[in-house]
Protein backbone atom coordinates (compact mmCIF):
# COMPACT_ATOMS: atom_id res chain seq x y z
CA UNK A 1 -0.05 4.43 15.31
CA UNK A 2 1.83 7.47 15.67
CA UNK A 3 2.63 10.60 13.25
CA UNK A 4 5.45 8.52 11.25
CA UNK A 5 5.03 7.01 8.09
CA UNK A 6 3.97 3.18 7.59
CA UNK A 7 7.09 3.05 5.99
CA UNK A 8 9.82 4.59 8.37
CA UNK A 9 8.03 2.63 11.19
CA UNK A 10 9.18 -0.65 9.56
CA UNK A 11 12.47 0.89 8.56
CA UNK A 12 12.85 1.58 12.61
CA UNK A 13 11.43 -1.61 13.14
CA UNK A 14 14.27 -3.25 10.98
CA UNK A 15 16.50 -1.22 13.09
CA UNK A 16 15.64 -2.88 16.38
CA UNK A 17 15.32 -6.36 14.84
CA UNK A 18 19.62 -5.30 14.15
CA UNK A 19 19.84 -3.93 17.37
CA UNK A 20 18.51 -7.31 19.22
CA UNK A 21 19.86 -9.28 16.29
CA UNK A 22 16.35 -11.30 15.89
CA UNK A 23 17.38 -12.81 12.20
CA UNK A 24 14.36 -14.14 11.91
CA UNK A 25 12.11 -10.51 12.56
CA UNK A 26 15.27 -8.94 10.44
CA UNK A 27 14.78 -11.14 7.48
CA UNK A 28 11.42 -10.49 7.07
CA UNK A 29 11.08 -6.69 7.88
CA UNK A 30 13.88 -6.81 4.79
CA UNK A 31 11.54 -8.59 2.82
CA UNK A 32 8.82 -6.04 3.02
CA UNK A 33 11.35 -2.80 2.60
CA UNK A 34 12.52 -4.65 -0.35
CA UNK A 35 8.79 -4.78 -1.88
CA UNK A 36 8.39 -1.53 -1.28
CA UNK A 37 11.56 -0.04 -2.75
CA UNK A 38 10.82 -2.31 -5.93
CA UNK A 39 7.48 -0.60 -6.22
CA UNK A 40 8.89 3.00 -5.19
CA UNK A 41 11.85 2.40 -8.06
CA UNK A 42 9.66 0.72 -10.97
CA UNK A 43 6.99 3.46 -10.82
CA UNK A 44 9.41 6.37 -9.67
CA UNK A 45 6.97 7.78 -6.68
CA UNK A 46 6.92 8.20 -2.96
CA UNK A 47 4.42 5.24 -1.81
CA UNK A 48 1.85 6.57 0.98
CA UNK A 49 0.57 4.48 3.84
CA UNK A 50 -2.72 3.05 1.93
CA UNK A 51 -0.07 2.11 -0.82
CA UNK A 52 1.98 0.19 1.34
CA UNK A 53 -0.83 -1.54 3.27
CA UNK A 54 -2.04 -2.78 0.14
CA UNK A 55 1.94 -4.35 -0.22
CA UNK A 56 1.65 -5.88 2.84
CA UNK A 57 -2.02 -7.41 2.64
CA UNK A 58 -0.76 -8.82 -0.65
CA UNK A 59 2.42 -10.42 1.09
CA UNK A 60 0.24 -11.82 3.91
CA UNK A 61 -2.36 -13.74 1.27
CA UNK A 62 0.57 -14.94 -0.64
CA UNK A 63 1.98 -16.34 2.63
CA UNK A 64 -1.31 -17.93 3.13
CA UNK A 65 -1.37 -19.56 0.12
CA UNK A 66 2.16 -21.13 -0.06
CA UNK A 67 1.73 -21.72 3.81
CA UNK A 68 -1.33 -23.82 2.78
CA UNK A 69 0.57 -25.80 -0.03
CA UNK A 70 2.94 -26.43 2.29
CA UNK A 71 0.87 -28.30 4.94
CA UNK A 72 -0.84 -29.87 2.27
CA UNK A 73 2.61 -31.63 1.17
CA UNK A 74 3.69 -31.86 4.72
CA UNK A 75 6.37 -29.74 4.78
CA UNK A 76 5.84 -27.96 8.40
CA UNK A 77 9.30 -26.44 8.45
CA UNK A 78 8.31 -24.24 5.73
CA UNK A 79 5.00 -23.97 6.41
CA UNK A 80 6.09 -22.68 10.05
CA UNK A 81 8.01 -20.04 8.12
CA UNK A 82 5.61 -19.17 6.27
CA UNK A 83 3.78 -18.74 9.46
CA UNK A 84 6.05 -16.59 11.04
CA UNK A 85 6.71 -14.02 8.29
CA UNK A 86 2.40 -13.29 8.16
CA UNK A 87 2.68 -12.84 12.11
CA UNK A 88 5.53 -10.12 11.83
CA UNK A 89 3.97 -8.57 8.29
CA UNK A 90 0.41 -8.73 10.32
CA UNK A 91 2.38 -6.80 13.43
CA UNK A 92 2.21 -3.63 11.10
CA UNK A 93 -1.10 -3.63 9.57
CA UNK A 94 -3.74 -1.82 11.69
CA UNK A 95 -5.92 -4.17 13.91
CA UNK A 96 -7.91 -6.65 12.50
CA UNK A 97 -11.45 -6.47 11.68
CA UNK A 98 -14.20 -8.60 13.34
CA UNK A 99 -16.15 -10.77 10.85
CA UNK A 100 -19.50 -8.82 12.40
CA UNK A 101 -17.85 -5.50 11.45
CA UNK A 102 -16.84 -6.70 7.66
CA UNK A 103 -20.51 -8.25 7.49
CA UNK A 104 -21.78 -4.11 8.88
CA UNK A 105 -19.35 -2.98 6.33
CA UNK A 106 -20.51 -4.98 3.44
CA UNK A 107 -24.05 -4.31 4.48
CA UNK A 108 -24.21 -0.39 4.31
CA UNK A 109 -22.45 -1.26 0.62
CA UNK A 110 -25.22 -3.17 -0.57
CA UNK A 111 -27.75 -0.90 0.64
CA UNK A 112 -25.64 2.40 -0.14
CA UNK A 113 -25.42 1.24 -4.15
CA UNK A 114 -28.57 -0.23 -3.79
CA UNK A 115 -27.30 -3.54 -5.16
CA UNK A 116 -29.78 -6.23 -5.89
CA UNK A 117 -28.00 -9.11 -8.31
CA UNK A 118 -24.36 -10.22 -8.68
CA UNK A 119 -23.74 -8.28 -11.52
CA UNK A 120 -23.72 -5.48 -9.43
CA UNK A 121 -21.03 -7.00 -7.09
CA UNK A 122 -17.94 -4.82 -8.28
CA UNK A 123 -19.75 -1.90 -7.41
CA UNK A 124 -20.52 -2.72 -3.61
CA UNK A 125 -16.63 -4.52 -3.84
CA UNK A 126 -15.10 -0.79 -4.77
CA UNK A 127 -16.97 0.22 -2.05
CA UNK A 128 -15.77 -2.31 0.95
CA UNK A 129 -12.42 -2.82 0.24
CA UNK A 130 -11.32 0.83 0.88
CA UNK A 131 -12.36 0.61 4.28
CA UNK A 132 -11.31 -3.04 4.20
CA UNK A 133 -7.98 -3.18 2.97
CA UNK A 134 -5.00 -4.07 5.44
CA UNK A 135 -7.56 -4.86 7.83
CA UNK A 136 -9.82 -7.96 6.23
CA UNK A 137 -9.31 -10.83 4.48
CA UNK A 138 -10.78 -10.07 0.73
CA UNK A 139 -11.58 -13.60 0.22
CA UNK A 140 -14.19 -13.51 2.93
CA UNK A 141 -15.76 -10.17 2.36
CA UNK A 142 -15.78 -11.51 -1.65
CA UNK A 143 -17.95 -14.78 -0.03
CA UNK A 144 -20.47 -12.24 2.43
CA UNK A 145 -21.05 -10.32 -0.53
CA UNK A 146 -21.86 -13.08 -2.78
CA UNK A 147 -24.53 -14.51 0.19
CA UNK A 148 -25.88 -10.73 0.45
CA UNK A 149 -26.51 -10.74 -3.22
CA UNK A 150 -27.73 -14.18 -4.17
């Protein structure tokens, strides 16, 4: 990504949506300037980019979940919507990490707090989901640290 903000690269990204009048992109890039502005206006600060990836990797799990619940009542049409909104939130998180780079990840955790039982697994998750965050799903680094430590 370039030198702009997370932020002003949705806000240009809303912008285009407009400009090719793509409701669907529109609604949803409005839908994550909205989250942010609530945040920004409830705690009266600028949010930074690690601020507003963590706004966005919440949006995309919550999309999962309803998108799930959705299919499980058979109700595609908003389970297709639900679909749609992670793929355009997902467009501006940074790439995607490989489940053999999260496992690496979790890994040099373990060893680097020298973790041995579960009740040490908050200290190798404040580790991991720094370097995690926006890029993993937390759910499955929570389930390869659980197998690391049992």
């Amino acid at each position: 990504m370039s030198d702009a903000t997370l932020k002003s690269q949705i806000t240009e990204a809303m912008k285009d949506a407009m400009r090719a009048k793509d409701k669907g992109r529109l609604g949803t890039i409005r839908l994550i300037l909205a989250d942010i502005k609530r945040i920004e206006v409830d705690e009266r600060i600028e949010l930074d980019d690690a601020r507003v990836l963590q706004i966005m990797d919440k949006m995309v799990k919550q999309r999962r979940d309803s998108s799930k619940q959705f299919k499980d009542a058979e109700r595609m049409d908003l389970a297709d919507q639900e679909d749609f909104e992670i793929t355009v939130i997902e467009d501006f998180l940074p790439t995607a990490l490989t489940e053999a780079e999260i496992g690496a990840i979790v890994d040099a955790a373990v060893e680097q707090t020298g973790a041995t039982s579960m009740q040490q697994m908050g200290q190798v998750i404040g580790l991991v989901r720094p370097q995690v965050q926006g890029r993993g799903d937390m759910g499955q680094v929570s389930q390869l640290v659980k197998a690391r430590l049992s």
